[in-house]
N, C-alpha and C. Protein backbone atom coordinates (compact mmCIF):
# COMPACT_ATOMS: atom_id res chain seq x y z
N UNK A 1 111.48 105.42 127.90
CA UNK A 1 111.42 104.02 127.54
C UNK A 1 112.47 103.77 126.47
N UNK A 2 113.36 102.58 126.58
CA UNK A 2 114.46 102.24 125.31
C UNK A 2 113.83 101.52 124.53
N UNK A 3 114.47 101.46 123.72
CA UNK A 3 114.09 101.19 122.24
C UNK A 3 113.73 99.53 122.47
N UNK A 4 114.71 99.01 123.28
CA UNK A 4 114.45 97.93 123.37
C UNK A 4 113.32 97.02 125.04
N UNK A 5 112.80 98.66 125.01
CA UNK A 5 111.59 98.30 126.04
C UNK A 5 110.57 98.47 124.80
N UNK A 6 110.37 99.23 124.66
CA UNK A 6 109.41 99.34 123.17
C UNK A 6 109.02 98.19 122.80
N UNK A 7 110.26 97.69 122.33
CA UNK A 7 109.97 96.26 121.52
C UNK A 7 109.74 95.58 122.13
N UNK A 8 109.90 95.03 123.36
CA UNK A 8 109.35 94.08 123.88
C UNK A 8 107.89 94.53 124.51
N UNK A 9 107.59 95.64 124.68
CA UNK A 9 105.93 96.30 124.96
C UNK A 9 105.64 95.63 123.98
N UNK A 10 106.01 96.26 122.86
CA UNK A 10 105.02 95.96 121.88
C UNK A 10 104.46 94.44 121.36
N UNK A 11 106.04 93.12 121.45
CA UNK A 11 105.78 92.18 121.29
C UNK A 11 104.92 91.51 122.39
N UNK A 12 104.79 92.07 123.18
CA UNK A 12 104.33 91.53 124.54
C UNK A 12 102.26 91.73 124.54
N UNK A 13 102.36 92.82 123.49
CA UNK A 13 100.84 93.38 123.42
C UNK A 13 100.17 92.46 122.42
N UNK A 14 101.10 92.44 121.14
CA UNK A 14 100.67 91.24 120.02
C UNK A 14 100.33 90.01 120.71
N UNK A 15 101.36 89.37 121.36
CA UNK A 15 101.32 87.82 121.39
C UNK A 15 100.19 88.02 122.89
N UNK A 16 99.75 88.57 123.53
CA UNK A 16 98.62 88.85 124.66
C UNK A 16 97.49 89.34 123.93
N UNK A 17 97.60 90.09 122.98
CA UNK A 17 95.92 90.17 122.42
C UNK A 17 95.47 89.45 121.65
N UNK A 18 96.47 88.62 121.19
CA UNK A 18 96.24 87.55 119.92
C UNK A 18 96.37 88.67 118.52
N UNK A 19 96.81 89.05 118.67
CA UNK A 19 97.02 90.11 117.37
C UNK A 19 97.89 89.02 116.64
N UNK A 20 97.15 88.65 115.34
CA UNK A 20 97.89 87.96 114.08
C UNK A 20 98.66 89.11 113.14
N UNK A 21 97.57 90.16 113.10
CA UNK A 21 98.17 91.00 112.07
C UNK A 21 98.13 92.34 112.44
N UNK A 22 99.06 93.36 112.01
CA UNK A 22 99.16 94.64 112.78
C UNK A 22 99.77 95.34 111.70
N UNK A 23 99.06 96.80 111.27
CA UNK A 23 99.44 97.69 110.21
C UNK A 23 100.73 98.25 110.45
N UNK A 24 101.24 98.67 109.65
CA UNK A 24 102.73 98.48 110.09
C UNK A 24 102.90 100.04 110.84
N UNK A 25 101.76 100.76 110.48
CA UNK A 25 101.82 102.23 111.18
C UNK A 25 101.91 101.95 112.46
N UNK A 26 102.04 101.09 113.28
CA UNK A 26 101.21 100.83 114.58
C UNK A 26 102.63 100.36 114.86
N UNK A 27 103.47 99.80 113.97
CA UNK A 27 104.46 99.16 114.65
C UNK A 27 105.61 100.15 114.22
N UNK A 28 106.25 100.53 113.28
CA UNK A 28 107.33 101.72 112.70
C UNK A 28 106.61 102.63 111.98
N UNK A 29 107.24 103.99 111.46
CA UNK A 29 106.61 104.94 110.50
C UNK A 29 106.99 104.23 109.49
N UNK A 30 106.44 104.70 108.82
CA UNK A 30 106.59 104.05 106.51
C UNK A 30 107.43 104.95 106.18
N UNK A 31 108.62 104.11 105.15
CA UNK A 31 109.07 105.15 104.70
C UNK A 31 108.74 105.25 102.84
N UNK A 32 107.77 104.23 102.48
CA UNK A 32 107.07 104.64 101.30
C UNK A 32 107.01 105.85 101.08
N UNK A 33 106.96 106.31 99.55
CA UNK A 33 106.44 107.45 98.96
C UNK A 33 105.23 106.74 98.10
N UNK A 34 103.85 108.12 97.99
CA UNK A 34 102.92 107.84 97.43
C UNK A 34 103.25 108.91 95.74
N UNK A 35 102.88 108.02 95.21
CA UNK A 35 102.75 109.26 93.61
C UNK A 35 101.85 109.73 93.45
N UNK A 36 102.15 110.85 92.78
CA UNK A 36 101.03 112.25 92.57
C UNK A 36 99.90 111.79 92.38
N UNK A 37 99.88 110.66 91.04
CA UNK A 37 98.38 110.65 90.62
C UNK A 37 97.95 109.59 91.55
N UNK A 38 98.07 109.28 92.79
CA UNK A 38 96.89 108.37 94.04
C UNK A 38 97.08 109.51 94.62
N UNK A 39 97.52 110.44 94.81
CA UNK A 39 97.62 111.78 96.08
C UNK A 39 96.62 112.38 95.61
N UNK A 40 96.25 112.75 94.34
CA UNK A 40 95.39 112.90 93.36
C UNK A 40 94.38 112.48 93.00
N UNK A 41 94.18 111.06 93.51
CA UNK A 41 93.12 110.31 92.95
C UNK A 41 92.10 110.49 94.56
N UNK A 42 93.22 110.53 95.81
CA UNK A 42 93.16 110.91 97.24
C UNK A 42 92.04 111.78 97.47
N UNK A 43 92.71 112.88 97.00
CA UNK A 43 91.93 114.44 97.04
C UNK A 43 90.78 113.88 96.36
N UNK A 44 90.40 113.77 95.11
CA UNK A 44 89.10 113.53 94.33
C UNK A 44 88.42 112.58 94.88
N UNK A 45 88.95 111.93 95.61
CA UNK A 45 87.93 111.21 96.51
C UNK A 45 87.52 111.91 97.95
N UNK A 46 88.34 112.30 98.25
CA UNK A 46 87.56 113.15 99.34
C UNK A 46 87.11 114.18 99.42
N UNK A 47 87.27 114.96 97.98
CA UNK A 47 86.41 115.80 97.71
C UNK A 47 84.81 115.64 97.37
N UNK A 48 84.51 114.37 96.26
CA UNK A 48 83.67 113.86 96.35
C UNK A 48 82.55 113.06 97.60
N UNK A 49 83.26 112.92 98.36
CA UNK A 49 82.73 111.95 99.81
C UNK A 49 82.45 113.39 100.33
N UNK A 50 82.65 114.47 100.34
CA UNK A 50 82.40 115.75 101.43
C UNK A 50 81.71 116.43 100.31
N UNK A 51 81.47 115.94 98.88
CA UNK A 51 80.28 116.89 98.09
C UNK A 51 78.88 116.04 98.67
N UNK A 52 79.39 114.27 98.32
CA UNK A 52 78.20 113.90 99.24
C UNK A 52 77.64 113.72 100.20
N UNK A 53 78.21 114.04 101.28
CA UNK A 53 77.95 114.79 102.87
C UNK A 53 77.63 115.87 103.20
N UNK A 54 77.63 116.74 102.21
CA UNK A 54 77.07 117.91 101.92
C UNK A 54 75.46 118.04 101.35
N UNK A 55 75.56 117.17 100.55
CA UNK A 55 74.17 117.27 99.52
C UNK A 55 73.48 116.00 100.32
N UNK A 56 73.81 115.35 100.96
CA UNK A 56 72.92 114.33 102.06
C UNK A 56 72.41 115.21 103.11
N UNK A 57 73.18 116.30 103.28
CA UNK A 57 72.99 117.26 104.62
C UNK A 57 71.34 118.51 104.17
N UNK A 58 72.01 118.67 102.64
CA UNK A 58 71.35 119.70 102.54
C UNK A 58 70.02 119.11 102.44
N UNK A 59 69.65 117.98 101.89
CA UNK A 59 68.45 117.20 100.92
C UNK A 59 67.77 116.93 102.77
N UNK A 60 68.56 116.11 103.71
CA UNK A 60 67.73 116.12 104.68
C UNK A 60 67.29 117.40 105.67
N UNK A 61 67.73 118.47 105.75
CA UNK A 61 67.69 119.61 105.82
C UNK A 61 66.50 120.33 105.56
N UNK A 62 66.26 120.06 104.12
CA UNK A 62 65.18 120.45 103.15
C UNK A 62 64.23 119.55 104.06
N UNK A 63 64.26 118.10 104.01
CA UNK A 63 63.28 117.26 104.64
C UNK A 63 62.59 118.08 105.34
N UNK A 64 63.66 118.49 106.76
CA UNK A 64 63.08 118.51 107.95
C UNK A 64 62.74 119.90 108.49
N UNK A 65 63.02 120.87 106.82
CA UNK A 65 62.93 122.18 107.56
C UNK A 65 63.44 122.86 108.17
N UNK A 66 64.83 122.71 107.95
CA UNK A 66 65.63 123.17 108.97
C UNK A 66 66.78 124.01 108.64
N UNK A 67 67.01 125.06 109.42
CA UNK A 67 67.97 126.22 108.62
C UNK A 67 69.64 125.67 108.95
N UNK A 68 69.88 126.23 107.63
CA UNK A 68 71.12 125.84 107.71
C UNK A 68 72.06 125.54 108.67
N UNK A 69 73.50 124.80 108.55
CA UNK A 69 74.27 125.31 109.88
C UNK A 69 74.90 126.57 109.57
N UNK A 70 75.72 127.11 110.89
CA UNK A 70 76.33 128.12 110.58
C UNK A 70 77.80 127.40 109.70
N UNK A 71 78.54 128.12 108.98
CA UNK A 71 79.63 127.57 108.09
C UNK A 71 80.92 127.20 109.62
N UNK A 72 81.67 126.82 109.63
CA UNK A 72 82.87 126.31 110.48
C UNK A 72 84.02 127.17 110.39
């Protein structure tokens, strides 16, 4: 497909789905850079969200009596 089939796929998908707005991932790659401390702030958040998916796991677990999973 050329570059300039692309683009018209793509404009052709917006203005047919009614798509007003579209992340730009969807349309080119980014060439933003992120800084350390949100890459940072990133990690500590998803470290936190998988401590509490963990301890939601274990607490209902406990509920229901039930042995652990095996680790992944």
């Amino acid at each position: 497909m050329s570059e300039a089939d692309y683009e018209a796929a793509v404009a052709a998908y917006l203005r047919t789905k009614g798509v007003t707005r579209c992340p730009t991932v969807c349309v080119v790659p980014t060439q933003a850079t992120v800084a350390e401390a949100d890459r940072a702030a990133y990690r500590d958040y998803v470290a936190a969200k998988e401590a509490a998916r963990l301890e939601k796991q274990k607490t209902l677990q406990q509920i229901l009596h039930l042995s652990p999973p095996s680790p992944m």
